[in-house]
PDB file of N, CA and C in Angstrom:
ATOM      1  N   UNK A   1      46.372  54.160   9.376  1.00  0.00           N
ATOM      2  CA  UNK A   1      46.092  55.577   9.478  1.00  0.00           C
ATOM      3  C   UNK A   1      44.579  55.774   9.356  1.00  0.00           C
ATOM      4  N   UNK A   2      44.022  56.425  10.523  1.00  0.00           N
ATOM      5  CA  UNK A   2      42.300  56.777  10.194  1.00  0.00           C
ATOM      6  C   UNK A   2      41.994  57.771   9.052  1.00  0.00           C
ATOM      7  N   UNK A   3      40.739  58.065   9.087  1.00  0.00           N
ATOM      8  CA  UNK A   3      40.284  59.344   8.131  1.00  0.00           C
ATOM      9  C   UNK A   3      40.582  60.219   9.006  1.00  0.00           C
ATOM     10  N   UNK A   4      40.531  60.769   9.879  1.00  0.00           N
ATOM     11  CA  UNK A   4      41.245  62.227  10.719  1.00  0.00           C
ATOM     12  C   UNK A   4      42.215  62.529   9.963  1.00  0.00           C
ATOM     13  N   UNK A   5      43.571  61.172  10.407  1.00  0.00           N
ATOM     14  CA  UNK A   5      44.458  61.855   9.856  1.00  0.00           C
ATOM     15  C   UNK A   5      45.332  61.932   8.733  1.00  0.00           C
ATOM     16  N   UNK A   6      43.987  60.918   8.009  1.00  0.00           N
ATOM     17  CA  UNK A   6      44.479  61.276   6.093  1.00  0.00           C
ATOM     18  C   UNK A   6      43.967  62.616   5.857  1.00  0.00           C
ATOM     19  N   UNK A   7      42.475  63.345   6.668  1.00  0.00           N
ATOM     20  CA  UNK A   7      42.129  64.662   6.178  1.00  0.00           C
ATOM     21  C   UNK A   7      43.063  65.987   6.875  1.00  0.00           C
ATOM     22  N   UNK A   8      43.762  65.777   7.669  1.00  0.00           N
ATOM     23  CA  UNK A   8      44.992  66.331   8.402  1.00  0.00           C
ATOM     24  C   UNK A   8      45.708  66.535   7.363  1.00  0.00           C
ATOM     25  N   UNK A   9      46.147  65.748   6.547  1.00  0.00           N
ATOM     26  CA  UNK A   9      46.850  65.887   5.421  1.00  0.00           C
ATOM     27  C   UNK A   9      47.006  66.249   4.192  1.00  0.00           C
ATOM     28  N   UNK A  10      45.199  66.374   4.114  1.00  0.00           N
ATOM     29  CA  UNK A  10      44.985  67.113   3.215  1.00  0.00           C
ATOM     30  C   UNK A  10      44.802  68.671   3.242  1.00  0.00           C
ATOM     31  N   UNK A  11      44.971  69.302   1.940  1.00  0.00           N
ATOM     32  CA  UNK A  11      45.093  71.327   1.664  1.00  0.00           C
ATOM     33  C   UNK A  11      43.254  71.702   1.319  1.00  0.00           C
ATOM     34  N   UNK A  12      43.111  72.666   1.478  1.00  0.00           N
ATOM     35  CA  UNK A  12      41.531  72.990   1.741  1.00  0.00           C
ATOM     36  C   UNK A  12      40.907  72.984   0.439  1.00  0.00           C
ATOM     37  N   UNK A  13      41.326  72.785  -0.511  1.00  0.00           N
ATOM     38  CA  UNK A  13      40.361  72.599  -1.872  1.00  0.00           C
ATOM     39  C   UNK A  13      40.410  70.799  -1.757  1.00  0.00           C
ATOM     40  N   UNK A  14      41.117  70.201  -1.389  1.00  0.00           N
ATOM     41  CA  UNK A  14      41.042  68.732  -1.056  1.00  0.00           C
ATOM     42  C   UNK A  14      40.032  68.499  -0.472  1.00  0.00           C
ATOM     43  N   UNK A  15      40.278  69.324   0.705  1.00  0.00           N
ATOM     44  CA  UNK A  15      39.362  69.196   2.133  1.00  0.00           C
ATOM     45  C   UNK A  15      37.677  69.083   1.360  1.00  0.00           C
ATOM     46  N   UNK A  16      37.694  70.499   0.264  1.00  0.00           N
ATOM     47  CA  UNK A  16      36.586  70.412  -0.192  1.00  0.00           C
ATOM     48  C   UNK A  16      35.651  69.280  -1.005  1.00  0.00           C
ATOM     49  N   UNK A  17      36.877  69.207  -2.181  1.00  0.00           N
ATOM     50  CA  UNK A  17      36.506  67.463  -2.792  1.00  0.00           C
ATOM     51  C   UNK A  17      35.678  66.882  -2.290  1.00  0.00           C
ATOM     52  N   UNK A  18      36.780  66.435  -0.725  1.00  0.00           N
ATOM     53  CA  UNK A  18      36.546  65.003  -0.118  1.00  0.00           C
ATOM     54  C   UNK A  18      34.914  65.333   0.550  1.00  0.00           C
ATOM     55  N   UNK A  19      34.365  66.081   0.121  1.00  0.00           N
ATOM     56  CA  UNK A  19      33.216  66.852   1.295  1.00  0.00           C
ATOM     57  C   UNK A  19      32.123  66.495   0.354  1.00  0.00           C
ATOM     58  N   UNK A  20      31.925  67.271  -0.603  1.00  0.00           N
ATOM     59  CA  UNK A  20      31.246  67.648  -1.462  1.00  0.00           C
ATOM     60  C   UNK A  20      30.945  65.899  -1.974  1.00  0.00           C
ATOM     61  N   UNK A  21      32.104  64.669  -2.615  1.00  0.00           N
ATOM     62  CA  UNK A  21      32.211  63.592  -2.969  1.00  0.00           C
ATOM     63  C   UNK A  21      31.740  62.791  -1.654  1.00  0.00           C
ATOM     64  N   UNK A  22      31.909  63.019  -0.437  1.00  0.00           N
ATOM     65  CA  UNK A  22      30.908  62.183   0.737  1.00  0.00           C
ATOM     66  C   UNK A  22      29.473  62.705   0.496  1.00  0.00           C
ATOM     67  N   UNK A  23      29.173  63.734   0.716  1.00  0.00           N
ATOM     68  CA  UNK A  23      28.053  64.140   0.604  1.00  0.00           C
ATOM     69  C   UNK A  23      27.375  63.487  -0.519  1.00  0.00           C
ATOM     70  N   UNK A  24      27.429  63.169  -2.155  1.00  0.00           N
ATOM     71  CA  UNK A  24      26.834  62.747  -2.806  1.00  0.00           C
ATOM     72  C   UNK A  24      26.879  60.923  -2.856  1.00  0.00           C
ATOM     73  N   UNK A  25      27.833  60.528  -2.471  1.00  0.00           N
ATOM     74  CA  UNK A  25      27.808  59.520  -2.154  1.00  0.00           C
ATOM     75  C   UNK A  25      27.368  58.736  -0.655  1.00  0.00           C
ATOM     76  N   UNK A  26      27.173  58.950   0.358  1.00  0.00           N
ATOM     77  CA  UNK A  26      27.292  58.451   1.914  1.00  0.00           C
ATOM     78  C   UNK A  26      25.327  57.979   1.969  1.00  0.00           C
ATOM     79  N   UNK A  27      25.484  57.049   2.681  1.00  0.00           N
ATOM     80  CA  UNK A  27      24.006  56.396   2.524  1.00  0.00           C
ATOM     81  C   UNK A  27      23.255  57.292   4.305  1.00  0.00           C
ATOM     82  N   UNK A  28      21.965  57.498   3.098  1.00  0.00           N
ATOM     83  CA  UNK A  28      21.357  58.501   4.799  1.00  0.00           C
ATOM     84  C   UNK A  28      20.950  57.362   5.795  1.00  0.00           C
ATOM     85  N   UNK A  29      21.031  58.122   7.066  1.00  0.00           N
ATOM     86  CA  UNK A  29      20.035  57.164   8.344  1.00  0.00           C
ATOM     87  C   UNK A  29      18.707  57.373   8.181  1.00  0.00           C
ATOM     88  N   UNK A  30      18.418  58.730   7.677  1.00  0.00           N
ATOM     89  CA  UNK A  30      16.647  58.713   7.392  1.00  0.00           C
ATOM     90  C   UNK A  30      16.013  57.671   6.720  1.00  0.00           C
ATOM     91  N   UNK A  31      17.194  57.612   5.521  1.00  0.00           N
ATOM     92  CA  UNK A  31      16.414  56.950   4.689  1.00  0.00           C
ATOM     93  C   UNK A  31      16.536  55.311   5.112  1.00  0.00           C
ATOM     94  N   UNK A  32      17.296  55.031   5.563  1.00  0.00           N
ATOM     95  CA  UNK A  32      17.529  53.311   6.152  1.00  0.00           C
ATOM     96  C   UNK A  32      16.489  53.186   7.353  1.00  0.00           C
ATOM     97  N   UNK A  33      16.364  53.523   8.022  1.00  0.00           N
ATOM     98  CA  UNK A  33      14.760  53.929   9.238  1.00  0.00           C
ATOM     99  C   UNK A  33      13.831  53.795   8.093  1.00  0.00           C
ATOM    100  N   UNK A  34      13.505  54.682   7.562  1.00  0.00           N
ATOM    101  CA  UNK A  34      12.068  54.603   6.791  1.00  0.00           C
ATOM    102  C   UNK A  34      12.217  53.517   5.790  1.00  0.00           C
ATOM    103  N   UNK A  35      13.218  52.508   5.485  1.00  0.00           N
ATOM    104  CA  UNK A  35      13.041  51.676   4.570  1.00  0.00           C
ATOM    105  C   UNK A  35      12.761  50.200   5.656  1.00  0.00           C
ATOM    106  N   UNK A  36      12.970  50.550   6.846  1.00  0.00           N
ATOM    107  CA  UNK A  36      13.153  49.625   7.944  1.00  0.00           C
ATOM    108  C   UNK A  36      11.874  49.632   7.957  1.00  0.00           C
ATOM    109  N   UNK A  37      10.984  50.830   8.286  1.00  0.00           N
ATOM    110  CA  UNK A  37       9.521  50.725   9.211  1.00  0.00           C
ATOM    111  C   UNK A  37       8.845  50.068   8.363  1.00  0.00           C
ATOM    112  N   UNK A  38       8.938  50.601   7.066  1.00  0.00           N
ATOM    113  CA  UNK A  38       8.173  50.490   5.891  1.00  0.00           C
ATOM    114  C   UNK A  38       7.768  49.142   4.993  1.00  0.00           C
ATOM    115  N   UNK A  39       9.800  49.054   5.161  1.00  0.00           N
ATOM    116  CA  UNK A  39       9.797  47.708   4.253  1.00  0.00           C
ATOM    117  C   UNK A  39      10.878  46.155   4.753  1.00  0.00           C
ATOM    118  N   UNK A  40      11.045  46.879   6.357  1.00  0.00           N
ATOM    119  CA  UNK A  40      11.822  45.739   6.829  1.00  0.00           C
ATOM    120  C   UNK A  40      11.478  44.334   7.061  1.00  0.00           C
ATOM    121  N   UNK A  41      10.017  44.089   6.958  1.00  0.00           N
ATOM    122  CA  UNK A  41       9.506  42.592   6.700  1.00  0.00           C
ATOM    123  C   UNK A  41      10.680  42.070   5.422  1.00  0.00           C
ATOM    124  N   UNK A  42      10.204  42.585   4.374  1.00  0.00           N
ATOM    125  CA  UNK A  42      10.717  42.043   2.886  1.00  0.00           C
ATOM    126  C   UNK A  42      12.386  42.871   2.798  1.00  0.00           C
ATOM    127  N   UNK A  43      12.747  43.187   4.157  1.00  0.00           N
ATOM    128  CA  UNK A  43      14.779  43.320   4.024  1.00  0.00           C
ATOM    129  C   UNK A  43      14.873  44.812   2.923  1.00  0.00           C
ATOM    130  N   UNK A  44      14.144  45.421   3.016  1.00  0.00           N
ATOM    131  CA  UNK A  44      14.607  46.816   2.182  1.00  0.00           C
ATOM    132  C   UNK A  44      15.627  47.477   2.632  1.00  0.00           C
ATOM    133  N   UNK A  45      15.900  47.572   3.977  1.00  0.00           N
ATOM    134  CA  UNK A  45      16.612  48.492   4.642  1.00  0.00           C
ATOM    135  C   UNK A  45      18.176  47.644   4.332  1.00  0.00           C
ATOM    136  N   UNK A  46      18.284  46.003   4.262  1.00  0.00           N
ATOM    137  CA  UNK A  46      19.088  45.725   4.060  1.00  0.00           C
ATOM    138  C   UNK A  46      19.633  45.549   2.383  1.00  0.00           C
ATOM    139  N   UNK A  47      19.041  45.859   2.139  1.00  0.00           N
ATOM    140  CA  UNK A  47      19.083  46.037   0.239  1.00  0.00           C
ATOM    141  C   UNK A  47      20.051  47.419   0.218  1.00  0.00           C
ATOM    142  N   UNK A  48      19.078  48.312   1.127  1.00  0.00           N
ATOM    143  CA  UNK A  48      19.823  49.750   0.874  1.00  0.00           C
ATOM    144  C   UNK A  48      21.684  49.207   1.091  1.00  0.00           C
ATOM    145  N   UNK A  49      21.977  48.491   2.099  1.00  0.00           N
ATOM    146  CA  UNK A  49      22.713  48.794   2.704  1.00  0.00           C
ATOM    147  C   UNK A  49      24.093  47.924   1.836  1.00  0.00           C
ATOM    148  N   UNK A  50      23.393  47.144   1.279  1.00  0.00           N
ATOM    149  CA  UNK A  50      24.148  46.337   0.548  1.00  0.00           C
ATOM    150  C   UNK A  50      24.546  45.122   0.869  1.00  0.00           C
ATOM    151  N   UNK A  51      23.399  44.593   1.578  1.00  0.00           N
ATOM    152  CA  UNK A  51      23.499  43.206   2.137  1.00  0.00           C
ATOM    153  C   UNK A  51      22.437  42.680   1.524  1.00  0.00           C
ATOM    154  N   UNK A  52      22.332  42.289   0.076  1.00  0.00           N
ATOM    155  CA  UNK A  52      21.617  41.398  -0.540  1.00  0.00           C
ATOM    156  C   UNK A  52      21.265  40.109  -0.192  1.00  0.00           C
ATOM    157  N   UNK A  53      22.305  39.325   0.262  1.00  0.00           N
ATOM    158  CA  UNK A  53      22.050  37.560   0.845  1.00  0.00           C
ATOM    159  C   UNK A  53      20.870  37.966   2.161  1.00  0.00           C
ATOM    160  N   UNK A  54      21.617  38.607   2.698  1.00  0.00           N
ATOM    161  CA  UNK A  54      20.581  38.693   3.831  1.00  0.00           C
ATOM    162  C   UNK A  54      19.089  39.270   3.704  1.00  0.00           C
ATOM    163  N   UNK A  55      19.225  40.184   2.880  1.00  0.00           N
ATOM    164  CA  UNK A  55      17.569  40.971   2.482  1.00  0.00           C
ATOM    165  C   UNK A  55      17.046  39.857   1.540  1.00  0.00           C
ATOM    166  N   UNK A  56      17.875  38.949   1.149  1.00  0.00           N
ATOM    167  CA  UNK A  56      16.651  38.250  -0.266  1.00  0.00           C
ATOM    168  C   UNK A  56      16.466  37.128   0.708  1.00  0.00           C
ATOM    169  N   UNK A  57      17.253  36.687   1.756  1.00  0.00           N
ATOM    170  CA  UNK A  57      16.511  35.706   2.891  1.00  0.00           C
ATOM    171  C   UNK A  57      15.405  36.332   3.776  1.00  0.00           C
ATOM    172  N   UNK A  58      15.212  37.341   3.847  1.00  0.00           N
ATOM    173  CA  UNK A  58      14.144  37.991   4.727  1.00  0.00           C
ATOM    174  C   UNK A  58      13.086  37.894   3.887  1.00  0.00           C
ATOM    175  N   UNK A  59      13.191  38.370   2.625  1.00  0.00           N
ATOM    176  CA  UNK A  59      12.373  38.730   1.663  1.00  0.00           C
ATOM    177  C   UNK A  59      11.598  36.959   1.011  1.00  0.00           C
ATOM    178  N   UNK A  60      12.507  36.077   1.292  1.00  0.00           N
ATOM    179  CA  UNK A  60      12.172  34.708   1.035  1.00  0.00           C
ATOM    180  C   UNK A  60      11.230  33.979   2.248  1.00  0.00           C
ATOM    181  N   UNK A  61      11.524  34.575   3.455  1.00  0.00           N
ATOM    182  CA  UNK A  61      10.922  33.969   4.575  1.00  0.00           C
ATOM    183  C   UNK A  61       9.588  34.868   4.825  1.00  0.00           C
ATOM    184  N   UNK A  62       9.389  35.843   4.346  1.00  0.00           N
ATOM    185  CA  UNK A  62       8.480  36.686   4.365  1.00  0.00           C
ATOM    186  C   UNK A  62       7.069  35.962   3.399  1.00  0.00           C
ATOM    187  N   UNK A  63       7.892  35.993   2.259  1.00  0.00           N
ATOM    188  CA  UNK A  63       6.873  35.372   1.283  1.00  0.00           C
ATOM    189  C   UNK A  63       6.342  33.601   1.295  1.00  0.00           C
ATOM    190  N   UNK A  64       7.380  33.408   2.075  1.00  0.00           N
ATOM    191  CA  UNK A  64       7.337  31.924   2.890  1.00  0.00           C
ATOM    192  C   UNK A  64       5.988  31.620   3.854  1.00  0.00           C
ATOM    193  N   UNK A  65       6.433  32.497   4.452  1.00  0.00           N
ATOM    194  CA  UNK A  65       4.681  32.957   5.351  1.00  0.00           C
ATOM    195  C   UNK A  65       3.808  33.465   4.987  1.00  0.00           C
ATOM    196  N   UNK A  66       4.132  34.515   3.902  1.00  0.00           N
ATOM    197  CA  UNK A  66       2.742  34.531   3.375  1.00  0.00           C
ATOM    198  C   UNK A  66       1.652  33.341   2.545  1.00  0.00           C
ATOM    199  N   UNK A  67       2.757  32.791   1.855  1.00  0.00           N
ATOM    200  CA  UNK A  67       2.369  31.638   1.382  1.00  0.00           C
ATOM    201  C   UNK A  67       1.992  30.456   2.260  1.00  0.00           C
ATOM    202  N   UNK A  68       2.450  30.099   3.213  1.00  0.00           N
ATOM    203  CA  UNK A  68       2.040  28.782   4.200  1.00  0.00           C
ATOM    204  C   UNK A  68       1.125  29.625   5.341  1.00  0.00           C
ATOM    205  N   UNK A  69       0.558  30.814   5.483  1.00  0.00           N
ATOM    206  CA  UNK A  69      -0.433  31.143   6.563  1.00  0.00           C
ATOM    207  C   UNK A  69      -1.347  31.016   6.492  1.00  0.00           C
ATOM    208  N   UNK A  70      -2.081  30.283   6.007  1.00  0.00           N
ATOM    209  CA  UNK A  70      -3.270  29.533   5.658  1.00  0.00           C
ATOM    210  C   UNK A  70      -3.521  28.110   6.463  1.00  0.00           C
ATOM    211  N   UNK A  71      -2.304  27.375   6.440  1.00  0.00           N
ATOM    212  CA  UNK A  71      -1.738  26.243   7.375  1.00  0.00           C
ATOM    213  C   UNK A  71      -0.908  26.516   8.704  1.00  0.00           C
ATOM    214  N   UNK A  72      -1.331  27.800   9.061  1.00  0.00           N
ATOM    215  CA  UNK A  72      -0.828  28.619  10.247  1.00  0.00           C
ATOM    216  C   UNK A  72       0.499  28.283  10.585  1.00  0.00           C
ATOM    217  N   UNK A  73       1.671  27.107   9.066  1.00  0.00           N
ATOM    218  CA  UNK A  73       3.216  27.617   9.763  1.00  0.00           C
ATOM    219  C   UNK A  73       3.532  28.926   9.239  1.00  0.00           C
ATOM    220  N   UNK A  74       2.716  29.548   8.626  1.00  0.00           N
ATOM    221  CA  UNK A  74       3.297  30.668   8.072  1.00  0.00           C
ATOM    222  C   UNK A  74       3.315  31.843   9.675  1.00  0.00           C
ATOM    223  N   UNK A  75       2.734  31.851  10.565  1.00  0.00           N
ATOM    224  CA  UNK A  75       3.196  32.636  11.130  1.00  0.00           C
ATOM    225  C   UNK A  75       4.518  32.329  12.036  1.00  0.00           C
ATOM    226  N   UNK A  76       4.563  31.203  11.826  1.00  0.00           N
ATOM    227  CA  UNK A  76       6.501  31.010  12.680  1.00  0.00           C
ATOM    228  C   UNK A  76       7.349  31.356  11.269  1.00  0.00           C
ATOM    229  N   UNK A  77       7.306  31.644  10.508  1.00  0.00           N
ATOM    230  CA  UNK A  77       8.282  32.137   9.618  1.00  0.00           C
ATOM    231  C   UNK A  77       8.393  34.233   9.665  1.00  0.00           C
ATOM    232  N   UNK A  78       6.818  34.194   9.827  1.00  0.00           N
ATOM    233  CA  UNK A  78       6.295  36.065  10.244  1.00  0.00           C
ATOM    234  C   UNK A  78       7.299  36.476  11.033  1.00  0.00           C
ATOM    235  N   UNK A  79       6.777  35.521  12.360  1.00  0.00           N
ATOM    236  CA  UNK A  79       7.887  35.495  13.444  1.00  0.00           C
ATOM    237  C   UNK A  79       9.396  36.041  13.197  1.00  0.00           C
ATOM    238  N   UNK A  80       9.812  34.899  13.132  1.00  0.00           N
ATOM    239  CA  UNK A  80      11.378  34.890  12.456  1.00  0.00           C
ATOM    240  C   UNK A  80      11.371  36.454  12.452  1.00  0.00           C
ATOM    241  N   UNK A  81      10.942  36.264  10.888  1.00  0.00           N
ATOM    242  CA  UNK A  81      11.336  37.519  10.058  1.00  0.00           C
ATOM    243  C   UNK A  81      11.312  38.656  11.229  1.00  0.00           C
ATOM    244  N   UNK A  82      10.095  39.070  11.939  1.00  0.00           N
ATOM    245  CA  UNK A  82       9.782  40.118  12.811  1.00  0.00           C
ATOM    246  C   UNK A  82      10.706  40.742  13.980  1.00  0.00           C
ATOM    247  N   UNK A  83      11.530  39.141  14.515  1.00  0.00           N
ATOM    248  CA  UNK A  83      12.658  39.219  15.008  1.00  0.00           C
ATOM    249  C   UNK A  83      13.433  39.361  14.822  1.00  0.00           C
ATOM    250  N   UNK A  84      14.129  39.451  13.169  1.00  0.00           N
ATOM    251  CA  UNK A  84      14.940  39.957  13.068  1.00  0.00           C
ATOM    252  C   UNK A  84      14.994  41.212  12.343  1.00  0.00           C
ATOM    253  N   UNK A  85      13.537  42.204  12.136  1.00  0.00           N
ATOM    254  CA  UNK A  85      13.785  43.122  11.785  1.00  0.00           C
ATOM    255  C   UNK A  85      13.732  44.334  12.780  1.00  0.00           C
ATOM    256  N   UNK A  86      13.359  43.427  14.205  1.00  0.00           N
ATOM    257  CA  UNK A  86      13.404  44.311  15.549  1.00  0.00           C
ATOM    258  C   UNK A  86      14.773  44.346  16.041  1.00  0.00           C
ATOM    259  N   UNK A  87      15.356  43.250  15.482  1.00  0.00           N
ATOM    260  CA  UNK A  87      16.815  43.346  16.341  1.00  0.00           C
ATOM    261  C   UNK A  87      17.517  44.171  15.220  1.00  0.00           C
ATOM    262  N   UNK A  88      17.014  44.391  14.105  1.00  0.00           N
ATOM    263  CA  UNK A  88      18.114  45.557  12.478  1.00  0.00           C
ATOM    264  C   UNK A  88      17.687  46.659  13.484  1.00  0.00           C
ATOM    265  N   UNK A  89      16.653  46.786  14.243  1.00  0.00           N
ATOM    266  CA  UNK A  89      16.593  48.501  14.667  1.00  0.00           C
ATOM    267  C   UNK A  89      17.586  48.732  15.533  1.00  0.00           C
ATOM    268  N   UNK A  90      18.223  48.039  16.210  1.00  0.00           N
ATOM    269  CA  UNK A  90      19.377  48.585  16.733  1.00  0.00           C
ATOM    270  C   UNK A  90      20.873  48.217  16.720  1.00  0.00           C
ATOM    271  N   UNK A  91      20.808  47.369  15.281  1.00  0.00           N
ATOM    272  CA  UNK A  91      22.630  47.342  14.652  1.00  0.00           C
ATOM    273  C   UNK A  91      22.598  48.494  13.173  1.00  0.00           C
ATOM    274  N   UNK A  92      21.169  48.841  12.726  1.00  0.00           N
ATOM    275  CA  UNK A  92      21.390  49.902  11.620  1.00  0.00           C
ATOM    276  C   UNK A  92      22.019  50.909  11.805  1.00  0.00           C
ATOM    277  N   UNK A  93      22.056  51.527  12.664  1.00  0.00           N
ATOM    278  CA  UNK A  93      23.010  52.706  12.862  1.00  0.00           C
ATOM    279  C   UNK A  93      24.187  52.262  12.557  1.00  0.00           C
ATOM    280  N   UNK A  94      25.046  51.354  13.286  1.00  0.00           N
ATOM    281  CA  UNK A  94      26.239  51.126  13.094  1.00  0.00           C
ATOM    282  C   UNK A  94      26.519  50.423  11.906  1.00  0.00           C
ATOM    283  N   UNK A  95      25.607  50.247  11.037  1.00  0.00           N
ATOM    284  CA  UNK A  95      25.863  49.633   9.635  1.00  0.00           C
ATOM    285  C   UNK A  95      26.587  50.222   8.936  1.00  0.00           C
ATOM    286  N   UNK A  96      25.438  52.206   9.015  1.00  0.00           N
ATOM    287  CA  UNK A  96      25.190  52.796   7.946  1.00  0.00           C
ATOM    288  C   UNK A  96      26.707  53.523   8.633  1.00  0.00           C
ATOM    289  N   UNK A  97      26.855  53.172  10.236  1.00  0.00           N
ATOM    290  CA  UNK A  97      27.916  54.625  10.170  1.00  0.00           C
ATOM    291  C   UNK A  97      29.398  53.866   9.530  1.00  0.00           C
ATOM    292  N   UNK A  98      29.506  52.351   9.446  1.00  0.00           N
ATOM    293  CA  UNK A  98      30.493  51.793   9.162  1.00  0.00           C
ATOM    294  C   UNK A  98      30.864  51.730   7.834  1.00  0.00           C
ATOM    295  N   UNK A  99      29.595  51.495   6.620  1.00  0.00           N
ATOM    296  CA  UNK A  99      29.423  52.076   5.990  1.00  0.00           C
ATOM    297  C   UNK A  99      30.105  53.512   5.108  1.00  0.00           C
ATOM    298  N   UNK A 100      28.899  54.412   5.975  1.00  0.00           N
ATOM    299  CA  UNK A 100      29.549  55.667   5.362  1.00  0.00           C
ATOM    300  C   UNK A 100      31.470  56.303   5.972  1.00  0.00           C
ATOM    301  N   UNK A 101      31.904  55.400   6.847  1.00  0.00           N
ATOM    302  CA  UNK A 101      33.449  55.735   7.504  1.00  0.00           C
ATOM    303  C   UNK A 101      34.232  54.812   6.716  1.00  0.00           C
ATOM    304  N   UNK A 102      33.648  53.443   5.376  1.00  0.00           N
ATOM    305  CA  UNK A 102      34.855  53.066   4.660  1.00  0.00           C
ATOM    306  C   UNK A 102      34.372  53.882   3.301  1.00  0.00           C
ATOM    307  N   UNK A 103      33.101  54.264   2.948  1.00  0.00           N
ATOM    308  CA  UNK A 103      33.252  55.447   1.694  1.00  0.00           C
ATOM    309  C   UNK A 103      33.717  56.816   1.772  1.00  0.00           C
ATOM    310  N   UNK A 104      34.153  57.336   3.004  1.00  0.00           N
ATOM    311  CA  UNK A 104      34.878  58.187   3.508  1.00  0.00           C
ATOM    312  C   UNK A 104      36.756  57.785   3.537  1.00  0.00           C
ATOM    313  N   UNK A 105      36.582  56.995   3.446  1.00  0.00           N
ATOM    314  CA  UNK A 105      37.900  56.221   3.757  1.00  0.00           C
ATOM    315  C   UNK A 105      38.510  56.227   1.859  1.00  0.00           C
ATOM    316  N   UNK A 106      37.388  55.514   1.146  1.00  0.00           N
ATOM    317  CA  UNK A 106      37.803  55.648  -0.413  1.00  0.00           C
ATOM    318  C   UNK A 106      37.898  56.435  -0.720  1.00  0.00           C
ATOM    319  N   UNK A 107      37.003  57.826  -0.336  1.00  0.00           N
ATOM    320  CA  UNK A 107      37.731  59.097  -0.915  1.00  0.00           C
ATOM    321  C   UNK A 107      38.824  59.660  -0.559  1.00  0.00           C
ATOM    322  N   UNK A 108      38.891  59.795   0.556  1.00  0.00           N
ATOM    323  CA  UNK A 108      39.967  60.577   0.932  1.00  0.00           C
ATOM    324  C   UNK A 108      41.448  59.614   0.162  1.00  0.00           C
ATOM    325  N   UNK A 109      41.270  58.647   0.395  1.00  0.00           N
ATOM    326  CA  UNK A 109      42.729  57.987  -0.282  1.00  0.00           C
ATOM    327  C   UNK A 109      42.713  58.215  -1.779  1.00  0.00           C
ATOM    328  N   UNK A 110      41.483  58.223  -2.561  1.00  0.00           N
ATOM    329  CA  UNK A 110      41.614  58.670  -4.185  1.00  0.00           C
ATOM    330  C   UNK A 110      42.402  60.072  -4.067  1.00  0.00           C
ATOM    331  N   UNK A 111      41.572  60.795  -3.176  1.00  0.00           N
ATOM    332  CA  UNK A 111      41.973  62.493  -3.407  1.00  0.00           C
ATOM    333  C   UNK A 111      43.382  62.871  -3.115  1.00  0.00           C
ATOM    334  N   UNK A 112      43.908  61.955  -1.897  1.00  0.00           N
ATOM    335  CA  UNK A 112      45.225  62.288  -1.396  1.00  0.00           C
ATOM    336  C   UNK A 112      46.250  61.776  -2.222  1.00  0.00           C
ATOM    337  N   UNK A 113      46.177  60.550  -3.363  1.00  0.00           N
ATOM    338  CA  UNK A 113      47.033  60.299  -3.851  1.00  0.00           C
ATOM    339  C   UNK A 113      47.073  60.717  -5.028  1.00  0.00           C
ATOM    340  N   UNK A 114      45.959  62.056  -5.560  1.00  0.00           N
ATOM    341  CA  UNK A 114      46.567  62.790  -6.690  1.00  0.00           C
ATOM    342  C   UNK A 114      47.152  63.762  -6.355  1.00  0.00           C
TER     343      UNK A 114
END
């Protein structure tokens, strides 16, 4: 059963709950963009998102290069990293919307089964 039509099922002070409880909980796109531009070398955007293994490997290969660019392998590690924070610009959306559609998903099933 989707969220449509668990909120189908729900009565309008439910309806409200489940609204008010997404709203304080659901992770923004603003803010995952600006943690991307800002801080997607060192995986911020993936920190937000809750992909730690992957942000503390960005964040490891980052400092990897900073540390060996002196012996110029540090910029094939820059690299790397750069590539894969150009290719997060266009699976973040569908992170955050997958994301915020299973914390949508936890509420509505808390709310409907009281």
């Amino acid at each position: 059963m989707g969220n449509l039509q668990l909120k189908q099922e729900l009565d309008a002070r439910q309806l409200a709950i489940v609204q008010s409880e997404f709203e304080n909980q659901k992770k923004s796109m603003v803010v995952a963009y600006l943690l991307w531009f800002f801080l997607g070398g060192l995986g911020g955007h993936r920190f937000y998102v809750g992909k730690p293994v992957s942000a503390l490997m960005m964040t490891g290969l980052w400092v990897l290069g900073f540390i060996t660019v002196w012996i110029f392998i540090g910029y094939f590690f820059f690299f790397i990293v750069y590539v894969w924070v150009f290719i997060d610009a266009f699976l973040l959306h569908g992170i955050i919307n997958k994301i915020n559609q299973k914390t949508e998903r936890k509420i509505l099933e808390r709310v409907s089964s009281t």
